[in-house]
Protein backbone atom coordinates (compact mmCIF):
# COMPACT_ATOMS: atom_id res chain seq x y z
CA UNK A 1 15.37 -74.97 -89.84
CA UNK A 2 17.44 -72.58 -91.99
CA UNK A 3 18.69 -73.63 -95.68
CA UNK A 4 22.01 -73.81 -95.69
CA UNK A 5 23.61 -70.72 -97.79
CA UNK A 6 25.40 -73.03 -100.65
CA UNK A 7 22.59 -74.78 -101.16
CA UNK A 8 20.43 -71.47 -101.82
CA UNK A 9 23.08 -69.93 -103.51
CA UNK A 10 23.23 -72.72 -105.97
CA UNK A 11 19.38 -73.13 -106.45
CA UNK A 12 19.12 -68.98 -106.69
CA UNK A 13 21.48 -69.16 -109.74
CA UNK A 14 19.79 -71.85 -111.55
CA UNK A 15 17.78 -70.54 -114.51
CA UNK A 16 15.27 -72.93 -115.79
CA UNK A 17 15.79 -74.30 -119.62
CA UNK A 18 13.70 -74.36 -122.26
CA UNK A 19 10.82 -76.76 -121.56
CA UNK A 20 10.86 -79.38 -124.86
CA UNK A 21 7.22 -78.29 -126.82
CA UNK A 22 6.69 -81.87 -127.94
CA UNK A 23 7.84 -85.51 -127.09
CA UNK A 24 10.09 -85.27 -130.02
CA UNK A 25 11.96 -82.61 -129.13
CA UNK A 26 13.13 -84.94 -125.79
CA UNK A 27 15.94 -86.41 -128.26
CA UNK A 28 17.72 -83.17 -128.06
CA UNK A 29 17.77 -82.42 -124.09
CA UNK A 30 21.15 -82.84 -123.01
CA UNK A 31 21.90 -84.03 -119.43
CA UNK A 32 23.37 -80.78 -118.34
CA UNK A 33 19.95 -79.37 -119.48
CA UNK A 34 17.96 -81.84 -117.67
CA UNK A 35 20.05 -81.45 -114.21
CA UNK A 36 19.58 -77.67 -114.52
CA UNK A 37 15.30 -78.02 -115.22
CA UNK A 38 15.64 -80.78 -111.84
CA UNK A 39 17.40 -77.61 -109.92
CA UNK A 40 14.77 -75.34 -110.69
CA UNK A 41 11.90 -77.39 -109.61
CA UNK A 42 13.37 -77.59 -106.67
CA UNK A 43 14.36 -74.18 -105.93
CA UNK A 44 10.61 -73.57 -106.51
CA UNK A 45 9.52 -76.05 -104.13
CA UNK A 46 11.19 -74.64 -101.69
CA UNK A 47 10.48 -71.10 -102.14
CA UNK A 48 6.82 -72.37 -101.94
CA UNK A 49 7.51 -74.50 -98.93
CA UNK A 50 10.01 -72.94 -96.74
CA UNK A 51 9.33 -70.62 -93.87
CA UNK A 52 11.84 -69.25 -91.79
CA UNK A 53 10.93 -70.51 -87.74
CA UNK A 54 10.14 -67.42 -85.72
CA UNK A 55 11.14 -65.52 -83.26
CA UNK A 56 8.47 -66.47 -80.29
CA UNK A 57 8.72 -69.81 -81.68
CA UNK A 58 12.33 -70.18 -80.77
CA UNK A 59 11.19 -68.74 -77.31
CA UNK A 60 9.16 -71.53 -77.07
CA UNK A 61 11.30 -74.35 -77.30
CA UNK A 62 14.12 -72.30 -75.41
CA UNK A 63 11.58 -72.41 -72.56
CA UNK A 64 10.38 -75.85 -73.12
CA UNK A 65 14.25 -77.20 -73.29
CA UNK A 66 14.86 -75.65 -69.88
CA UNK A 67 11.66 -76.86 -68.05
CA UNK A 68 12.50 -79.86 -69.57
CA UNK A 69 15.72 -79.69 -66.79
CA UNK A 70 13.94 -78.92 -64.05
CA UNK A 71 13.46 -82.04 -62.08
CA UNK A 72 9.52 -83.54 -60.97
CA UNK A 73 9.26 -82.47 -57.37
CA UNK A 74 5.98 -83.95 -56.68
CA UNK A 75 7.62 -87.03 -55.53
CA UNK A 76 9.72 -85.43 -53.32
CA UNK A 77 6.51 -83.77 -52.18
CA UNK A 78 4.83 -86.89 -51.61
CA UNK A 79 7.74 -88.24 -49.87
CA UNK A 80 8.03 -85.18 -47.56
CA UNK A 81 4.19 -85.80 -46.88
CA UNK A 82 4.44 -89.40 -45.77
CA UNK A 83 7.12 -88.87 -43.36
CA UNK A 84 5.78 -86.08 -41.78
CA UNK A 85 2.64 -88.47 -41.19
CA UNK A 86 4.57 -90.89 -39.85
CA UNK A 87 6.52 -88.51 -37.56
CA UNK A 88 3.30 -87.19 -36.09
CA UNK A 89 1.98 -91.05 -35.53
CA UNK A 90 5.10 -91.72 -33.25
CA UNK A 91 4.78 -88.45 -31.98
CA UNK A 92 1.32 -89.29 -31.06
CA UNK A 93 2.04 -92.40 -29.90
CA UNK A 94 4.21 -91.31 -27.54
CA UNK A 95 1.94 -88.59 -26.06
CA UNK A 96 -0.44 -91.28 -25.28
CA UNK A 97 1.96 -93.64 -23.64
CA UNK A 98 3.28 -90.52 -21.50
CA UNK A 99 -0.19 -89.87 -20.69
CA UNK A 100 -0.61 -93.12 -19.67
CA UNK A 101 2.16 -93.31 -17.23
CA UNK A 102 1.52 -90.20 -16.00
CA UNK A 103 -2.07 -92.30 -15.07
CA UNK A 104 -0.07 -94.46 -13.20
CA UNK A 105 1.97 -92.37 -11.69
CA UNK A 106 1.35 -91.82 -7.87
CA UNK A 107 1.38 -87.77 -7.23
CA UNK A 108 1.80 -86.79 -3.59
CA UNK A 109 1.26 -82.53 -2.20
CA UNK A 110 0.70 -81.42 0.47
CA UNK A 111 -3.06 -79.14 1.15
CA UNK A 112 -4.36 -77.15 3.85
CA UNK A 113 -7.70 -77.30 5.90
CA UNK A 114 -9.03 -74.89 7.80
CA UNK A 115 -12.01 -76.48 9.24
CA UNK A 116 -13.76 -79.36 10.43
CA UNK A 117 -17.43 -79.41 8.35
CA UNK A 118 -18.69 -79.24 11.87
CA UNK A 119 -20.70 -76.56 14.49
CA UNK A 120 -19.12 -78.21 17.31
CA UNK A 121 -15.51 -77.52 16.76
CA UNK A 122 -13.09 -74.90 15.22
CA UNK A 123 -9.85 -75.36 14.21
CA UNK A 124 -7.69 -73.07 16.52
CA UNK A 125 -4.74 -72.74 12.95
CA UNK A 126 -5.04 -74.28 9.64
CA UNK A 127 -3.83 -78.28 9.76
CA UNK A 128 -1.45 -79.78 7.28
CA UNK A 129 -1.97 -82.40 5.72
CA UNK A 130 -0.42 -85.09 2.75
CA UNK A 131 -2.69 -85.71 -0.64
CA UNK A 132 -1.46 -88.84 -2.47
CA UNK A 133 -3.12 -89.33 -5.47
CA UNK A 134 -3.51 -92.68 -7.91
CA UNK A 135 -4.86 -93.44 -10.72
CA UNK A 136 -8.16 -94.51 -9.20
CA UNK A 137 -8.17 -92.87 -5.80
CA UNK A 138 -6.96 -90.26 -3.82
CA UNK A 139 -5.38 -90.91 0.18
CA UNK A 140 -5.51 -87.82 2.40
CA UNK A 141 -3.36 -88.32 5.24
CA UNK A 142 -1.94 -86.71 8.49
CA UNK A 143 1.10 -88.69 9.62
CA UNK A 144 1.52 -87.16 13.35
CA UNK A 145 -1.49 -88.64 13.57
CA UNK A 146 -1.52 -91.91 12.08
CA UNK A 147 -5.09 -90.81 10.33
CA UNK A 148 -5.87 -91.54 6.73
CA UNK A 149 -9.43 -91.25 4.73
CA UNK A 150 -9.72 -92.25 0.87
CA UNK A 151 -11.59 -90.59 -1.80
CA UNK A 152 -12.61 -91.30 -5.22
CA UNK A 153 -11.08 -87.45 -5.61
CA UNK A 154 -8.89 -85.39 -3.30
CA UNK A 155 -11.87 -83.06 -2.29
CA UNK A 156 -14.05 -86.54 -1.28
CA UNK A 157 -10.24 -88.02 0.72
CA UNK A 158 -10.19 -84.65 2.56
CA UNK A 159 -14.02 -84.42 3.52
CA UNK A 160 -13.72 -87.94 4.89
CA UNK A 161 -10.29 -87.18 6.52
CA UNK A 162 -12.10 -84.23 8.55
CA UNK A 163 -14.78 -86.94 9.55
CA UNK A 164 -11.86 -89.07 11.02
CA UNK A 165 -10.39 -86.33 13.19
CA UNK A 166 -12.93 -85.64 14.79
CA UNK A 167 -13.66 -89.45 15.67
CA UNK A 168 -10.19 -90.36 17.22
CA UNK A 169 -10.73 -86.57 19.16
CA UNK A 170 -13.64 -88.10 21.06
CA UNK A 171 -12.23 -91.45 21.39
CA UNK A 172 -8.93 -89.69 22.85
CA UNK A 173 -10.86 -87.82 25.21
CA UNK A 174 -13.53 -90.39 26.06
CA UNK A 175 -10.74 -92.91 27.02
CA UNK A 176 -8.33 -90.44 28.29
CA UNK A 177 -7.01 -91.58 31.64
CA UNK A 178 -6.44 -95.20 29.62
CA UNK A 179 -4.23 -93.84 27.06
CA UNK A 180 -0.72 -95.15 25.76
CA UNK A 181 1.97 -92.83 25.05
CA UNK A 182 1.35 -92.94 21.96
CA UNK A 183 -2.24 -92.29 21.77
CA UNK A 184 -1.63 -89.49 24.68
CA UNK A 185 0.68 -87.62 21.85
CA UNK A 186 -2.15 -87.89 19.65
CA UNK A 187 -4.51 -85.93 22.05
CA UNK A 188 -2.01 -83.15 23.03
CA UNK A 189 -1.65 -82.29 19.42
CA UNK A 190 -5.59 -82.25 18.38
CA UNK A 191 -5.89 -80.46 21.88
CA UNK A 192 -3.70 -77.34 20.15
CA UNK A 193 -5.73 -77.74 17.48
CA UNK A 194 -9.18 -78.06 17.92
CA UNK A 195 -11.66 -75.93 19.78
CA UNK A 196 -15.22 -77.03 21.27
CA UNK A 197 -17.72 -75.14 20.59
CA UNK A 198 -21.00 -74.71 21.96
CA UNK A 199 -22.82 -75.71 18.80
């Protein structure tokens, strides 16, 4: 800190007394003399002492007084941290449960064959039929015909499906001059579509 200029004016124009020789010589020391031997100490004290604070030094402070300002943001960090964990968690959460319902959730489309896994007979065009798949299973159906075969997986459902069209063809045609209307309706439509082979 910088001496104030009075103060080192006063102290600069101070010169020291006569120092008394001898104790007896302390009789005749005024006060004025004394004051002005006290001032002169001093100004040498301080001369010794006193350094004037420096230029980086200032720097220094200047810098530490305005980090000093800046506010902590590792809290706010932190805080940013934990709620964007906690957004992902419900995010998660709710990808699960939608993947869960989407478990439950029945899915029916519709899928093409084109033959019957068999030697014996063809399929004259490709049939249509329904998939509805569950959780656990899968249905393939074919409503015209009332038919329906279940699978542990839509490829098993329409494997067994094939196997059931060709068992209510030869029960049409074995009982065919005993047939309902329905069942009659049945036959003309497998007749369009299937071909006998000689396999």
């Amino acid at each position: 800190m910088n001496k104030p200029d009075n103060t080192i004016d006063i102290i600069n124009d101070v010169e020291p007394v006569d120092t008394p020789i001898s104790i007896n010589d302390l009789s005749d020391v005024s006060d004025e003399e004394w004051n002005l031997n006290e001032a002169a100490s001093i100004r040498d004290a301080l001369a010794q002492t006193y350094e004037p604070i420096r230029e980086d030094t200032l720097r220094i402070v200047e810098v530490q007084r305005r980090v000093s300002r800046i506010p902590n943001i590792e809290p706010l960090i932190l805080n940013a941290l934990i709620q964007t964990q906690k957004a992902l968690a419900r995010l998660e959460k709710r990808q699960l449960q939608i993947n869960e319902d989407f478990d439950n959730t029945t899915r029916i489309y519709n899928a093409t064959i084109y033959d019957l896994n068999t030697d014996k007979y063809v399929l004259s065009t490709p049939m249509q039929i329904v998939l509805i798949e569950e959780s656990d299973e899968t249905i393939a159906r074919i409503p015209e015909l009332n038919l329906y075969a279940i699978g542990d997986s839509g490829t098993e459902a329409i494997y067994e499906l094939k196997d059931e069209i060709i068992n209510l063809y030869e029960d049409l045609i074995s009982s065919e001059n005993k047939l309902g209307p329905l069942p009659e309706s049945w036959l003309k439509t497998l007749n369009k579509l299937i071909v006998a082979t000689n396999g």
